[in-house]
N, C-alpha and C. Protein backbone atom coordinates (compact mmCIF):
# COMPACT_ATOMS: atom_id res chain seq x y z
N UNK A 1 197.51 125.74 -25.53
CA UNK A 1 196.33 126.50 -25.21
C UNK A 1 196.50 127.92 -25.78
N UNK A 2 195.41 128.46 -26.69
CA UNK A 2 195.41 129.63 -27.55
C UNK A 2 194.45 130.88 -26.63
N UNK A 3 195.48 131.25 -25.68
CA UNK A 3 194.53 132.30 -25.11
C UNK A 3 195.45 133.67 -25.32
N UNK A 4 194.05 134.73 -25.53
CA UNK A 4 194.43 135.71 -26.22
C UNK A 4 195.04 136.56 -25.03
N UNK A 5 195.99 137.58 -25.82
CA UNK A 5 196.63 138.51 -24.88
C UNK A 5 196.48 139.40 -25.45
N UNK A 6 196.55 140.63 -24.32
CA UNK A 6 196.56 142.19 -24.97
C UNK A 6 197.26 141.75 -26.40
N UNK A 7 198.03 141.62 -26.55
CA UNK A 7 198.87 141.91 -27.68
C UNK A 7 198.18 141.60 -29.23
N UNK A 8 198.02 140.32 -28.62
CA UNK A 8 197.07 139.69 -29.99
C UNK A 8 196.22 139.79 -30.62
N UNK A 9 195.14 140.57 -29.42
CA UNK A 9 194.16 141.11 -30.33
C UNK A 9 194.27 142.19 -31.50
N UNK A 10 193.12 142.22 -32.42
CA UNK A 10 193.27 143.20 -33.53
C UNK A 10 192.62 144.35 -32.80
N UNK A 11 193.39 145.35 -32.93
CA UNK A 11 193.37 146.62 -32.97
C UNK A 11 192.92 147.59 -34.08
N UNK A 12 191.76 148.67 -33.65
CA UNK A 12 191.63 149.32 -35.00
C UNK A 12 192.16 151.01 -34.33
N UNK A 13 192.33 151.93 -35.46
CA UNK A 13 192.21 152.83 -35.43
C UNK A 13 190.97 153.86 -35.85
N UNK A 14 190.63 153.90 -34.20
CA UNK A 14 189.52 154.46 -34.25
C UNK A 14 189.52 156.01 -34.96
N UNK A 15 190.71 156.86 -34.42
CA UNK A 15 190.83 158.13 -34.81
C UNK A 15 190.93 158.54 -35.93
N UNK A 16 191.25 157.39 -37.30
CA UNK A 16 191.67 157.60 -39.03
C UNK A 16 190.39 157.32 -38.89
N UNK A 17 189.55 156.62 -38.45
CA UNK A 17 187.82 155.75 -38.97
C UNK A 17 187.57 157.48 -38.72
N UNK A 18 187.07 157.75 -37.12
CA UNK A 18 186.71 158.96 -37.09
C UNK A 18 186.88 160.75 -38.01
N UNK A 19 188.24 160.66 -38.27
CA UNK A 19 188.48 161.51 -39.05
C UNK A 19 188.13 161.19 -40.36
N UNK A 20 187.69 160.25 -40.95
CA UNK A 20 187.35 160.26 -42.25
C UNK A 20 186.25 160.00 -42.33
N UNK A 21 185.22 159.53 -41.59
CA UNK A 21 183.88 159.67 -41.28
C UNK A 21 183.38 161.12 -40.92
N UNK A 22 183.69 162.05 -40.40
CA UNK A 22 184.01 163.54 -39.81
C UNK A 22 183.96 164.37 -41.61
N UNK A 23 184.88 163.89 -42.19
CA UNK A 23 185.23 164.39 -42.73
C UNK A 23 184.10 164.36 -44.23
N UNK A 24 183.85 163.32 -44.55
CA UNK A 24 182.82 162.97 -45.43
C UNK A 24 181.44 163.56 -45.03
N UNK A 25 181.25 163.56 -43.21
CA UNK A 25 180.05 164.05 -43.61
C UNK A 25 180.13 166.30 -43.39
N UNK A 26 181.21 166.22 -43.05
CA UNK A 26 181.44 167.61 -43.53
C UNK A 26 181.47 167.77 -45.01
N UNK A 27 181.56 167.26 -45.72
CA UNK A 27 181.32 167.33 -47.36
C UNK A 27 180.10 166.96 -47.77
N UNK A 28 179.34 166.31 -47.05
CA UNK A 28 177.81 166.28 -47.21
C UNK A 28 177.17 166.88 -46.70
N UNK A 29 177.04 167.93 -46.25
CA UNK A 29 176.25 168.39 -45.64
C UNK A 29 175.58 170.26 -46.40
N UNK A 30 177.31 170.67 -47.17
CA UNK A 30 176.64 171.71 -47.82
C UNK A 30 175.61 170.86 -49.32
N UNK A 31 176.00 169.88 -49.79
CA UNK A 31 175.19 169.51 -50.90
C UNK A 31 173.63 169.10 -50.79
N UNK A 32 173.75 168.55 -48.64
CA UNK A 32 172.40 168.54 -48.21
C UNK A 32 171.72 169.42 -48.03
N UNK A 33 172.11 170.35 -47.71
CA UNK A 33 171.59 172.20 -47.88
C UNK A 33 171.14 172.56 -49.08
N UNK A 34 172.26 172.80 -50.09
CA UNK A 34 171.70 173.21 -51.19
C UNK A 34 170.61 172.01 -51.66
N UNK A 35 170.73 171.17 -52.16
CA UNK A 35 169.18 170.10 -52.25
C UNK A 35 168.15 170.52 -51.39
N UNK A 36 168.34 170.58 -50.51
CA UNK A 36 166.92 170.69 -49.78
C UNK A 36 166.27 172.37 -50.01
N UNK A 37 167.62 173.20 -50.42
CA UNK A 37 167.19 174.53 -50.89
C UNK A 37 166.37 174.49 -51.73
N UNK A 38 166.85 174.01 -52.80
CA UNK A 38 166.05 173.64 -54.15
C UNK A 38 164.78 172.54 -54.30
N UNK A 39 164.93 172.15 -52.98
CA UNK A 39 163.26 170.86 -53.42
C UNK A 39 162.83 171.15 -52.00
N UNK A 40 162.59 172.49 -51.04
CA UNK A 40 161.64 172.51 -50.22
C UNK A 40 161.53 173.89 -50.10
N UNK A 41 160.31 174.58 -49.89
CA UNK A 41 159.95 176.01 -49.74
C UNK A 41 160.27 176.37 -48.62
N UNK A 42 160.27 175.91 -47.69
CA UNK A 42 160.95 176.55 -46.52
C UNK A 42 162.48 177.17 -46.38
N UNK A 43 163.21 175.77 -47.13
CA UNK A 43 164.34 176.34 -47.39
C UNK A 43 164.96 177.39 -48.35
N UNK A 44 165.58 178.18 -47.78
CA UNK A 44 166.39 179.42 -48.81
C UNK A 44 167.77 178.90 -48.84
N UNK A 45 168.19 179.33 -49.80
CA UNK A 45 169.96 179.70 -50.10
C UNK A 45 170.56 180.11 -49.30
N UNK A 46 170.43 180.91 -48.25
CA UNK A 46 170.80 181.54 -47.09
C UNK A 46 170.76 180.63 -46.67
N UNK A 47 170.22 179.89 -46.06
CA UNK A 47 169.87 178.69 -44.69
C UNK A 47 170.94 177.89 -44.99
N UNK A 48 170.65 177.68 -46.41
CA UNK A 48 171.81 175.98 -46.68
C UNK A 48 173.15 176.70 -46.83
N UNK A 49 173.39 177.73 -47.06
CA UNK A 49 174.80 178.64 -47.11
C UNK A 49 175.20 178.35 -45.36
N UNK A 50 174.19 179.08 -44.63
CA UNK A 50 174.49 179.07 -43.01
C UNK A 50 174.94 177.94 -42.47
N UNK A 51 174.17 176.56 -42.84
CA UNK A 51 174.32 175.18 -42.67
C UNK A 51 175.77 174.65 -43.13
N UNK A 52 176.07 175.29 -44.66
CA UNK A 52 177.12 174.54 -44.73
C UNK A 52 178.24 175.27 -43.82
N UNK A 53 178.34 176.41 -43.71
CA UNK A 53 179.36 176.90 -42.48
C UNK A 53 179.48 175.70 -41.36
N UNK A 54 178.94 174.60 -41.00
CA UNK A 54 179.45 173.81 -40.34
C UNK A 54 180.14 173.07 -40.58
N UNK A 55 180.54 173.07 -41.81
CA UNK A 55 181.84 172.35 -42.44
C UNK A 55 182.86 172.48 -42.49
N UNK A 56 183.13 174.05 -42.03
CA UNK A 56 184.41 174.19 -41.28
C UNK A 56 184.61 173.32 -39.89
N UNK A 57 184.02 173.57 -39.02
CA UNK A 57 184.04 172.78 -37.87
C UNK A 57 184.17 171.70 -37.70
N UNK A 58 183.61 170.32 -38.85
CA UNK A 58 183.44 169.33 -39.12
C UNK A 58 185.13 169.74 -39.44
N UNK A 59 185.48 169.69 -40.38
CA UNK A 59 186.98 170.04 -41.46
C UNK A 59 188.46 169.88 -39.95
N UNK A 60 187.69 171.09 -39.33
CA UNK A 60 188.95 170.79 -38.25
C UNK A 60 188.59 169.92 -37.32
N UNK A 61 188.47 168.97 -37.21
CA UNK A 61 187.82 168.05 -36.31
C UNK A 61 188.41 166.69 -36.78
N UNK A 62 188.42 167.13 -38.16
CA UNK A 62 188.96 165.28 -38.92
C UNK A 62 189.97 165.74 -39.25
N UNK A 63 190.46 167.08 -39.41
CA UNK A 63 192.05 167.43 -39.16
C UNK A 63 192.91 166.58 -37.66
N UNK A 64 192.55 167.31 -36.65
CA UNK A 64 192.73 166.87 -35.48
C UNK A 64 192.75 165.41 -35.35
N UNK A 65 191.71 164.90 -35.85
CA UNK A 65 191.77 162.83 -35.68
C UNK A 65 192.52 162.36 -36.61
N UNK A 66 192.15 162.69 -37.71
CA UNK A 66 193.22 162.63 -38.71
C UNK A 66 194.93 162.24 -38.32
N UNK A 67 195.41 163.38 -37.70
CA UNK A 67 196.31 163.30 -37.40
C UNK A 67 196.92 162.72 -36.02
N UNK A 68 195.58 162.66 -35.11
CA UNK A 68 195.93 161.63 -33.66
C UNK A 68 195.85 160.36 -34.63
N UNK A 69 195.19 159.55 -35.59
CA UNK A 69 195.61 158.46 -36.23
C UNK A 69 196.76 158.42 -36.47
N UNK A 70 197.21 159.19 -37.08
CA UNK A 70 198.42 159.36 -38.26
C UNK A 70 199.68 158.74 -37.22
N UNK A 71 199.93 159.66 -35.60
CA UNK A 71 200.53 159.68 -34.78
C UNK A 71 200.16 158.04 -33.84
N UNK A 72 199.03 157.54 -34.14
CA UNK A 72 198.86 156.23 -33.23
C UNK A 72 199.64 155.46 -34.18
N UNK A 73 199.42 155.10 -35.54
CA UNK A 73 200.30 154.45 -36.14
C UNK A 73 201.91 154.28 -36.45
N UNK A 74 202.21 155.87 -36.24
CA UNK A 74 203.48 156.16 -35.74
C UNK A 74 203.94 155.58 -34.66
N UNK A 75 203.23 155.45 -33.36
CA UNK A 75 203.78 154.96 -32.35
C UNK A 75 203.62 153.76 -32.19
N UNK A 76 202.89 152.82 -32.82
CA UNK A 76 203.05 151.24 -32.90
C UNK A 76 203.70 151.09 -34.10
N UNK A 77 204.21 151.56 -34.88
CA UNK A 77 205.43 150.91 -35.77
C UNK A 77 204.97 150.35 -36.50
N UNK A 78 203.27 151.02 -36.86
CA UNK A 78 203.19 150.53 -38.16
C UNK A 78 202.04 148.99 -38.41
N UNK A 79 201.97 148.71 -36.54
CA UNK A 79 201.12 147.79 -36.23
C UNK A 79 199.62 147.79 -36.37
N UNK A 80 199.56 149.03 -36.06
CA UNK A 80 197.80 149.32 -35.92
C UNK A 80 197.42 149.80 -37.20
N UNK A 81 198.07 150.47 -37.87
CA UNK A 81 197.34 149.99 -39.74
C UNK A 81 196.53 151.77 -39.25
N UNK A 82 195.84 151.76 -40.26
CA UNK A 82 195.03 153.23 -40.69
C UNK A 82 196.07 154.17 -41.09
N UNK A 83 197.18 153.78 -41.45
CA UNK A 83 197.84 155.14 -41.73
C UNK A 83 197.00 155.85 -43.29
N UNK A 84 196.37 155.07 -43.87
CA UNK A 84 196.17 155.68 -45.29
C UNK A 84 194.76 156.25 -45.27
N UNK A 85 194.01 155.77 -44.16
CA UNK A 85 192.73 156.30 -43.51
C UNK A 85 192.89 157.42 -42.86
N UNK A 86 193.67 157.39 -42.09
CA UNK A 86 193.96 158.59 -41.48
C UNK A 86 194.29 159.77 -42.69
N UNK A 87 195.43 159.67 -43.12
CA UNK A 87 195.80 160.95 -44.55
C UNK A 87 194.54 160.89 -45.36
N UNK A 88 193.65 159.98 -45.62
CA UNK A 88 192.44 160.42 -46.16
C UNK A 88 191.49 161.45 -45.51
N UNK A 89 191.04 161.01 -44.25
CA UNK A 89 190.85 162.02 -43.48
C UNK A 89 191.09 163.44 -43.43
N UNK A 90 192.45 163.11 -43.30
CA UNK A 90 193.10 164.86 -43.12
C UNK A 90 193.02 165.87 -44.72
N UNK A 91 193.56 165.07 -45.58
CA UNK A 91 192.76 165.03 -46.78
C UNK A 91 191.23 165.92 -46.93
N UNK A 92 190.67 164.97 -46.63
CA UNK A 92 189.13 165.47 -46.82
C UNK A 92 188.70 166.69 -46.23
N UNK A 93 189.48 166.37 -44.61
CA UNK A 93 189.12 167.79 -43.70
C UNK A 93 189.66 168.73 -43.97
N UNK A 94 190.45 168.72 -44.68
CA UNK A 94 191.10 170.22 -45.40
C UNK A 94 189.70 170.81 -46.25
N UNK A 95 189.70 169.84 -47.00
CA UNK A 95 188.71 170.08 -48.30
C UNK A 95 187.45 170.98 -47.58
N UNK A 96 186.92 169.79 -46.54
CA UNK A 96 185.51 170.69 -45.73
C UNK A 96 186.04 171.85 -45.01
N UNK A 97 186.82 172.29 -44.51
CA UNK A 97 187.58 173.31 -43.68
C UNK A 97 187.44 174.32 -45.06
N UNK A 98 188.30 174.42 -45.88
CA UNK A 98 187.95 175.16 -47.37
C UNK A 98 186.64 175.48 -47.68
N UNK A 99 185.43 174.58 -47.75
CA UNK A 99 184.54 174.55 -48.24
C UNK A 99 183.58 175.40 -47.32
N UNK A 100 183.60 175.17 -45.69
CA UNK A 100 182.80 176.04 -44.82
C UNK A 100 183.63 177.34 -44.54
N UNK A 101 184.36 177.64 -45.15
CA UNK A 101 185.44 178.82 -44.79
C UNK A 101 184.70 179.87 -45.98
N UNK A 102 184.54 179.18 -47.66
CA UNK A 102 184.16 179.76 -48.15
C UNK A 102 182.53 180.11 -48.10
N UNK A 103 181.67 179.07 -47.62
CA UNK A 103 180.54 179.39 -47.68
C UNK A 103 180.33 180.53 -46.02
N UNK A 104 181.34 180.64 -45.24
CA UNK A 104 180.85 181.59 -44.44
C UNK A 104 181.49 182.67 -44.93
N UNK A 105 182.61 182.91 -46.03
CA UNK A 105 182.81 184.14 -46.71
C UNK A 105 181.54 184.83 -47.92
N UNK A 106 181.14 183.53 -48.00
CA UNK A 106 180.12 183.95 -49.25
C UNK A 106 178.46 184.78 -48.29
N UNK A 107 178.54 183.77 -47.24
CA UNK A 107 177.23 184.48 -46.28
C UNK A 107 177.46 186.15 -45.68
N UNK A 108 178.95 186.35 -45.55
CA UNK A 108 179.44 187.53 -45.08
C UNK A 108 179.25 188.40 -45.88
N UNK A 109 179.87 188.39 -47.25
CA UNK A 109 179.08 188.94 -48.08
C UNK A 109 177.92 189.58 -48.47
N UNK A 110 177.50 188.24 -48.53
CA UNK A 110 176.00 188.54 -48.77
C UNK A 110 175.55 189.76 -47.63
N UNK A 111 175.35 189.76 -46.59
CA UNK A 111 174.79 190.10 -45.46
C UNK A 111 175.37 191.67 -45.52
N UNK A 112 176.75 191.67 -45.43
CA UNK A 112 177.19 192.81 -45.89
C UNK A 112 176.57 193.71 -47.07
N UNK A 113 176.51 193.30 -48.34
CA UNK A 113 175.74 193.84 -49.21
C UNK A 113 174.16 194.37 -48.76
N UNK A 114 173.72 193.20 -48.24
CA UNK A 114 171.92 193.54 -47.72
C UNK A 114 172.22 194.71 -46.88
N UNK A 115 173.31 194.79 -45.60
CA UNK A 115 173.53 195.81 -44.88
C UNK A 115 173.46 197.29 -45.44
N UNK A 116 174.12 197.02 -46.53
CA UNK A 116 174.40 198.47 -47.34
C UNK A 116 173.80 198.96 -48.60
N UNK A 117 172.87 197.65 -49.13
CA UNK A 117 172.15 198.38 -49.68
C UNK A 117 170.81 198.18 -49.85
């Protein structure tokens, strides 16, 4: 008789899925800005600059899962799989962490300049 036990079942790693899902759409989101800058009048350069600043937040977020994956696979020995999902993740969330870091340096800027002149 084939009855399943904790053990047997397949297990995923939710936290590498999450962090690299996190992480992708922190990388989509300044290119959804700028597009929509450029093909709608409402939108300005400013707005989609402001918008992508959430890509820092996104960035450390799939840092963080990223690496609770990294650490679940560590602690099953390799059983629960996502280790290469996970480093993608963390991977990526660097990238968006970079990317909203600079677009809220570039908005600072800006704003600064308008301030002063």
């Amino acid at each position: 008789m084939d009855v399943p036990t904790r053990s047997s079942r397949a297990r995923r790693n939710d936290a590498a899925r999450g962090a690299l899902l996190l992480a992708l759409v922190g990388l989509a989101i300044p290119v959804a800005g700028y597009v929509a800058a450029r093909q709608l009048d409402k939108v300005t350069i400013v707005h989609a600059t402001a918008a992508a600043c959430a890509s820092a937040v996104l960035g450390i977020a799939a840092i963080v899962l990223g690496r609770r994956g990294q650490r679940n696979v560590e602690r099953t020995l390799g059983r629960l799989g996502g280790g290469g999902t996970a480093r993608a993740g963390r991977l990526l969330g660097v990238l968006s962490l970079c990317l909203g870091l600079i677009a809220a340096l570039a908005l600072a800027v800006y704003e600064l300049l308008n301030y002063l002149g």
